[in-house]
C-alpha atoms as a PDB file:
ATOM      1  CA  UNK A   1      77.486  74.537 118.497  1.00  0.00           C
ATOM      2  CA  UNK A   2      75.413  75.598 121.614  1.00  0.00           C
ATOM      3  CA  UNK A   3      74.119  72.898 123.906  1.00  0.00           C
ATOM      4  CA  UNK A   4      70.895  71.380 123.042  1.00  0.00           C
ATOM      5  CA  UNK A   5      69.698  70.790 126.443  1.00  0.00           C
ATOM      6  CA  UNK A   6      70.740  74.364 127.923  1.00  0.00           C
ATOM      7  CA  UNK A   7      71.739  76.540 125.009  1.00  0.00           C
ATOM      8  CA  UNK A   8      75.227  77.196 126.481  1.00  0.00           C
ATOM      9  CA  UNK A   9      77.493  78.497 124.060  1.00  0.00           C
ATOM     10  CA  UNK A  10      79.993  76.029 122.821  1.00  0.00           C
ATOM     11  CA  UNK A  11      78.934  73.078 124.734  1.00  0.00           C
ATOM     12  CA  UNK A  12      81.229  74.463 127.655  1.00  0.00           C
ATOM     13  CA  UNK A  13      78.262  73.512 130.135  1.00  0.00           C
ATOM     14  CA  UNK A  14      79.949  70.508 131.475  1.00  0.00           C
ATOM     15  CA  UNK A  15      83.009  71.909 131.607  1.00  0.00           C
ATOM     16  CA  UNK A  16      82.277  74.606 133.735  1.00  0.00           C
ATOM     17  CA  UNK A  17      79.839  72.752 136.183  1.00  0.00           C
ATOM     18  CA  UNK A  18      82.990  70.457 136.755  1.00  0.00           C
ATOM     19  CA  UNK A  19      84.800  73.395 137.442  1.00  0.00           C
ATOM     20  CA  UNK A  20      82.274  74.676 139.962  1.00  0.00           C
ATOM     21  CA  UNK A  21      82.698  71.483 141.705  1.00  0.00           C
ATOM     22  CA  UNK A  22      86.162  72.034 142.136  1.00  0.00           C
ATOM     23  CA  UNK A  23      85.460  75.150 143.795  1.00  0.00           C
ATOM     24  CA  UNK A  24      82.738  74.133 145.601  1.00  0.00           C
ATOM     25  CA  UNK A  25      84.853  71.464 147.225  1.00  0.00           C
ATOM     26  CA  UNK A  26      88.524  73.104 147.351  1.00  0.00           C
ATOM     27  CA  UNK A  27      87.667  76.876 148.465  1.00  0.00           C
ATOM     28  CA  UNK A  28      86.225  78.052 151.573  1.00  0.00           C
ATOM     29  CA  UNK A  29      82.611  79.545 150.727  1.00  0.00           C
ATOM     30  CA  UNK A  30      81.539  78.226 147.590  1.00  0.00           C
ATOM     31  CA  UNK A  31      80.321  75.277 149.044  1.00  0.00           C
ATOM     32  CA  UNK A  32      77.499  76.991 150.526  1.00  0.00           C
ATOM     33  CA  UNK A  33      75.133  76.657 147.101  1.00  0.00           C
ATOM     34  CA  UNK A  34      76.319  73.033 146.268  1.00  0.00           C
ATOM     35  CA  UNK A  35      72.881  72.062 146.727  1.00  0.00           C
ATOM     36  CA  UNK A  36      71.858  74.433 143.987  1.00  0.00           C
ATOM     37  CA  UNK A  37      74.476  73.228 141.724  1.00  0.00           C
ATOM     38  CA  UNK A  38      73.634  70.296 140.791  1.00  0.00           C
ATOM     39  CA  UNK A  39      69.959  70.392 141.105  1.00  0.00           C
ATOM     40  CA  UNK A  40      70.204  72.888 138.524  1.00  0.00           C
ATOM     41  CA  UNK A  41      72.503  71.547 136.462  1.00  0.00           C
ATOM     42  CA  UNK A  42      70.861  68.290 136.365  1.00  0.00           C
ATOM     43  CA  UNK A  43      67.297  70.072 136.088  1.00  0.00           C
ATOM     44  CA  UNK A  44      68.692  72.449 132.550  1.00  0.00           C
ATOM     45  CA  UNK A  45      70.545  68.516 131.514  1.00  0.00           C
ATOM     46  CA  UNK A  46      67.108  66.072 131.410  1.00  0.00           C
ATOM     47  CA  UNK A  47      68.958  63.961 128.986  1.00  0.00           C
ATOM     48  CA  UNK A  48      70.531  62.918 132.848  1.00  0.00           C
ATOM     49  CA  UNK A  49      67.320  61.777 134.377  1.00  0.00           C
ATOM     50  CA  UNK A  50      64.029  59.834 134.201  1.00  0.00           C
ATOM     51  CA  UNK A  51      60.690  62.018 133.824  1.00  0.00           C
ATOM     52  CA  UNK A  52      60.468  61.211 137.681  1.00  0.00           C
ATOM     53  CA  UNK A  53      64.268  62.317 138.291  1.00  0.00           C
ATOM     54  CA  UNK A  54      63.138  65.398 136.774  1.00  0.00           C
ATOM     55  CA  UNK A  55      60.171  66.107 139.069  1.00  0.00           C
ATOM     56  CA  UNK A  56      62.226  65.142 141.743  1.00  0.00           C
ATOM     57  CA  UNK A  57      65.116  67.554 141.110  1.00  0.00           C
ATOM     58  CA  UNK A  58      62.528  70.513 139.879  1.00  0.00           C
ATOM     59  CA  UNK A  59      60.885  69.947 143.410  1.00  0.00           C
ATOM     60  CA  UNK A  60      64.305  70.212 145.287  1.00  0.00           C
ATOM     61  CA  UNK A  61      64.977  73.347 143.890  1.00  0.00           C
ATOM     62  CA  UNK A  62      61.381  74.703 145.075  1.00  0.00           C
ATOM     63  CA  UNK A  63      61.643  73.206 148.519  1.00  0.00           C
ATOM     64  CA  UNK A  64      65.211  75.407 149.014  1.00  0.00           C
ATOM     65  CA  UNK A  65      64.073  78.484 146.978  1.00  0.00           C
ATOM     66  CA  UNK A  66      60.397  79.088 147.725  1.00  0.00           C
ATOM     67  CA  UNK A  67      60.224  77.241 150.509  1.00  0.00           C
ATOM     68  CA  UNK A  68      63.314  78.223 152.387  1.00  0.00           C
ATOM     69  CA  UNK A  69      64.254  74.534 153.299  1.00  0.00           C
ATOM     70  CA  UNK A  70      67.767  73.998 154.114  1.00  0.00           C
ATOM     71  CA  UNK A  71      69.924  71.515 152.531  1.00  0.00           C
ATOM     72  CA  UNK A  72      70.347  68.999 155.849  1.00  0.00           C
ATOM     73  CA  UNK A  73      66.556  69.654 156.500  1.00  0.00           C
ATOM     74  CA  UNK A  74      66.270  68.367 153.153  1.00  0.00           C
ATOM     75  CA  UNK A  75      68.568  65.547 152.847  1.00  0.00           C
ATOM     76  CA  UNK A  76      66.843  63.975 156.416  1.00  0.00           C
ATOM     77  CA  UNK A  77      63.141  64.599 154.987  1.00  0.00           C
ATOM     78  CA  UNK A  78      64.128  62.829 151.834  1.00  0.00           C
ATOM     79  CA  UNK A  79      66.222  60.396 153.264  1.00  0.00           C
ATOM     80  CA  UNK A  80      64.034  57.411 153.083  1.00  0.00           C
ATOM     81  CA  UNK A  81      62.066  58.285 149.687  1.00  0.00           C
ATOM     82  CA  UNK A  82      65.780  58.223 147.906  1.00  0.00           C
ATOM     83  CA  UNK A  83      67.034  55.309 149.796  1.00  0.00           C
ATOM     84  CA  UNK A  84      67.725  52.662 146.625  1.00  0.00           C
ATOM     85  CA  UNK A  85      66.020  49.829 149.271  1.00  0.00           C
ATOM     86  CA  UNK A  86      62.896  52.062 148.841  1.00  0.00           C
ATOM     87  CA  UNK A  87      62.830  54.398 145.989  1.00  0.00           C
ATOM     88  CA  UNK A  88      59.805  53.538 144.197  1.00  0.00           C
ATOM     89  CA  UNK A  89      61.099  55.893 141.079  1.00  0.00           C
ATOM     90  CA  UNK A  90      64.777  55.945 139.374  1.00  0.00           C
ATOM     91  CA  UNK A  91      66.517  59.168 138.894  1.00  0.00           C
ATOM     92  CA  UNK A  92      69.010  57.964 136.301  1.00  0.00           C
ATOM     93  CA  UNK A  93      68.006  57.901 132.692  1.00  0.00           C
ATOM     94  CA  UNK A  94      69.889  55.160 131.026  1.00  0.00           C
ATOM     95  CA  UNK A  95      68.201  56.196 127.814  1.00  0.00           C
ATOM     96  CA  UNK A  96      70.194  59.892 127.735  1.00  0.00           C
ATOM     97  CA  UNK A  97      67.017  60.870 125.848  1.00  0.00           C
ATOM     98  CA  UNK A  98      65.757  64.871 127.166  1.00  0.00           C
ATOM     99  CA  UNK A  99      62.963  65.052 128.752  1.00  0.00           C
ATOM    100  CA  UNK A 100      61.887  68.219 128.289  1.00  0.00           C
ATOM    101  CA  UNK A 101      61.931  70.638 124.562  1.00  0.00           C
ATOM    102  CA  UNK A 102      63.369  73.681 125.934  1.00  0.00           C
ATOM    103  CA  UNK A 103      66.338  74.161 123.729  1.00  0.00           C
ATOM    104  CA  UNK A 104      67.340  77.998 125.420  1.00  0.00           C
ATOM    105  CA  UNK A 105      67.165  78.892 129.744  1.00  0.00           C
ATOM    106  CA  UNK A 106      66.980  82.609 131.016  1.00  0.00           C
ATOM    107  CA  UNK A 107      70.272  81.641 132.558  1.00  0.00           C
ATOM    108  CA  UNK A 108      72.766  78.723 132.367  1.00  0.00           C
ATOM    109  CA  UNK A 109      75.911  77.919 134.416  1.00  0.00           C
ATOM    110  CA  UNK A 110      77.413  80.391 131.734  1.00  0.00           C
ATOM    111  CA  UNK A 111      76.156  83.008 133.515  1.00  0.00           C
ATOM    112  CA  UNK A 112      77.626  81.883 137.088  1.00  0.00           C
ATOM    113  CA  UNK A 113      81.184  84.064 137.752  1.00  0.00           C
ATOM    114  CA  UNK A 114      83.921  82.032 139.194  1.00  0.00           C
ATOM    115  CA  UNK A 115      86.402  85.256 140.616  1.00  0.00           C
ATOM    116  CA  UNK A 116      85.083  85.152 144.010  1.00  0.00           C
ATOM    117  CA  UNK A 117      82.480  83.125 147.045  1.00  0.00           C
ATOM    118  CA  UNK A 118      80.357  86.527 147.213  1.00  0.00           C
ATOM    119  CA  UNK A 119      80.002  86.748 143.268  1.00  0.00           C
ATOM    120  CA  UNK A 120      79.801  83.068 142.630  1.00  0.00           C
ATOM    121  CA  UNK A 121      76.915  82.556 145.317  1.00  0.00           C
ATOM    122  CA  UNK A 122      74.457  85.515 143.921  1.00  0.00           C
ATOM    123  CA  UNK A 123      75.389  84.435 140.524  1.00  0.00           C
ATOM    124  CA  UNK A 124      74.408  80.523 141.295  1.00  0.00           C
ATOM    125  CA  UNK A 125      71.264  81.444 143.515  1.00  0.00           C
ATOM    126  CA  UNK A 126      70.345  83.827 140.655  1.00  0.00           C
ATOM    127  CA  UNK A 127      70.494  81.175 137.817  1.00  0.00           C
ATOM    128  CA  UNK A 128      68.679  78.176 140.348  1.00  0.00           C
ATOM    129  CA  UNK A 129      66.155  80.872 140.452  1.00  0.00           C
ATOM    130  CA  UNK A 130      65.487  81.284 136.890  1.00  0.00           C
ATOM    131  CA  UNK A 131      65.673  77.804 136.088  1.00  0.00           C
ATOM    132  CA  UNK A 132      62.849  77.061 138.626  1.00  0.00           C
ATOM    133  CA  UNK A 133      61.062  79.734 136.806  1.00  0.00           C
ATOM    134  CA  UNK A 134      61.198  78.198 133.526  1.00  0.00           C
ATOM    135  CA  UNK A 135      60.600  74.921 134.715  1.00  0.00           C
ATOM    136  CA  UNK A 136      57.545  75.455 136.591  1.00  0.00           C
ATOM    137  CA  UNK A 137      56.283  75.691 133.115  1.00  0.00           C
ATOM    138  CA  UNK A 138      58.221  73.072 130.994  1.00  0.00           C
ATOM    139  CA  UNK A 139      56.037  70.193 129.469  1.00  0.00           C
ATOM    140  CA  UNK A 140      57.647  66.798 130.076  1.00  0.00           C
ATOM    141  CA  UNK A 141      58.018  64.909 126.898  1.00  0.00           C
ATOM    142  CA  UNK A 142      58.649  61.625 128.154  1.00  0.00           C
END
């Protein structure tokens, strides 16, 4: 049974974005696309996040991929619209409901090779890239 949020094969989506943390935090290069990983992760995984989580997380991805933005440029822009004090939005669903109807992505963490930094950075830049794509399309449902 494939996903129902991403499409991966086998439901192995979780398993391997775990994995990709492990590498992202335990070998020397990997961590360089962190920021993609879980924005795009969480962005092909709704079920994760409110409608405004969403937005939010669809908009992080454009503001490092179209916009150029680096992560700590990022994380200091943002730093007061996320603070919990502050936020006027939640990111968290607590209902686990998706948001959005896409069933199959371009590309999914699937498609990300784990053999070496070089590979595994293309490959994860590559699949932020065409999740942006198909989300800058996607009707929310919620």
């Amino acid at each position: 049974m494939n996903c129902p949020e991403c499409g991966a094969a086998d439901k192995k989506c979780e398993t391997r974005y775990h994995e990709c943390l492990v590498k992202e935090f335990s070998e020397s290069g990997y961590g360089a696309v962190h920021h993609l990983t879980v924005a795009t992760h969480m962005l092909q995984h709704s079920s994760k996040l409110t409608k405004e989580g969403w937005l939010y997380e669809r908009e992080l991805l454009r503001e490092f991929l179209i916009e150029g933005k680096p992560p700590a440029f990022v994380r200091n822009q943002n730093k007061d619209k996320l603070d919990s004090g502050k936020r006027e939005f939640k990111i968290a669903s607590k209902d686990g409901l998706p948001k959005i109807g896409r069933k199959e992505w371009a590309k999914t963490i699937m498609d990300v090779r784990l053999d070496n930094a070089a590979a595994y950075c293309d490959d994860v830049t590559a699949w932020a890239k065409a999740a942006l794509e198909n989300a800058e399309t996607e009707v929310l449902e919620v």
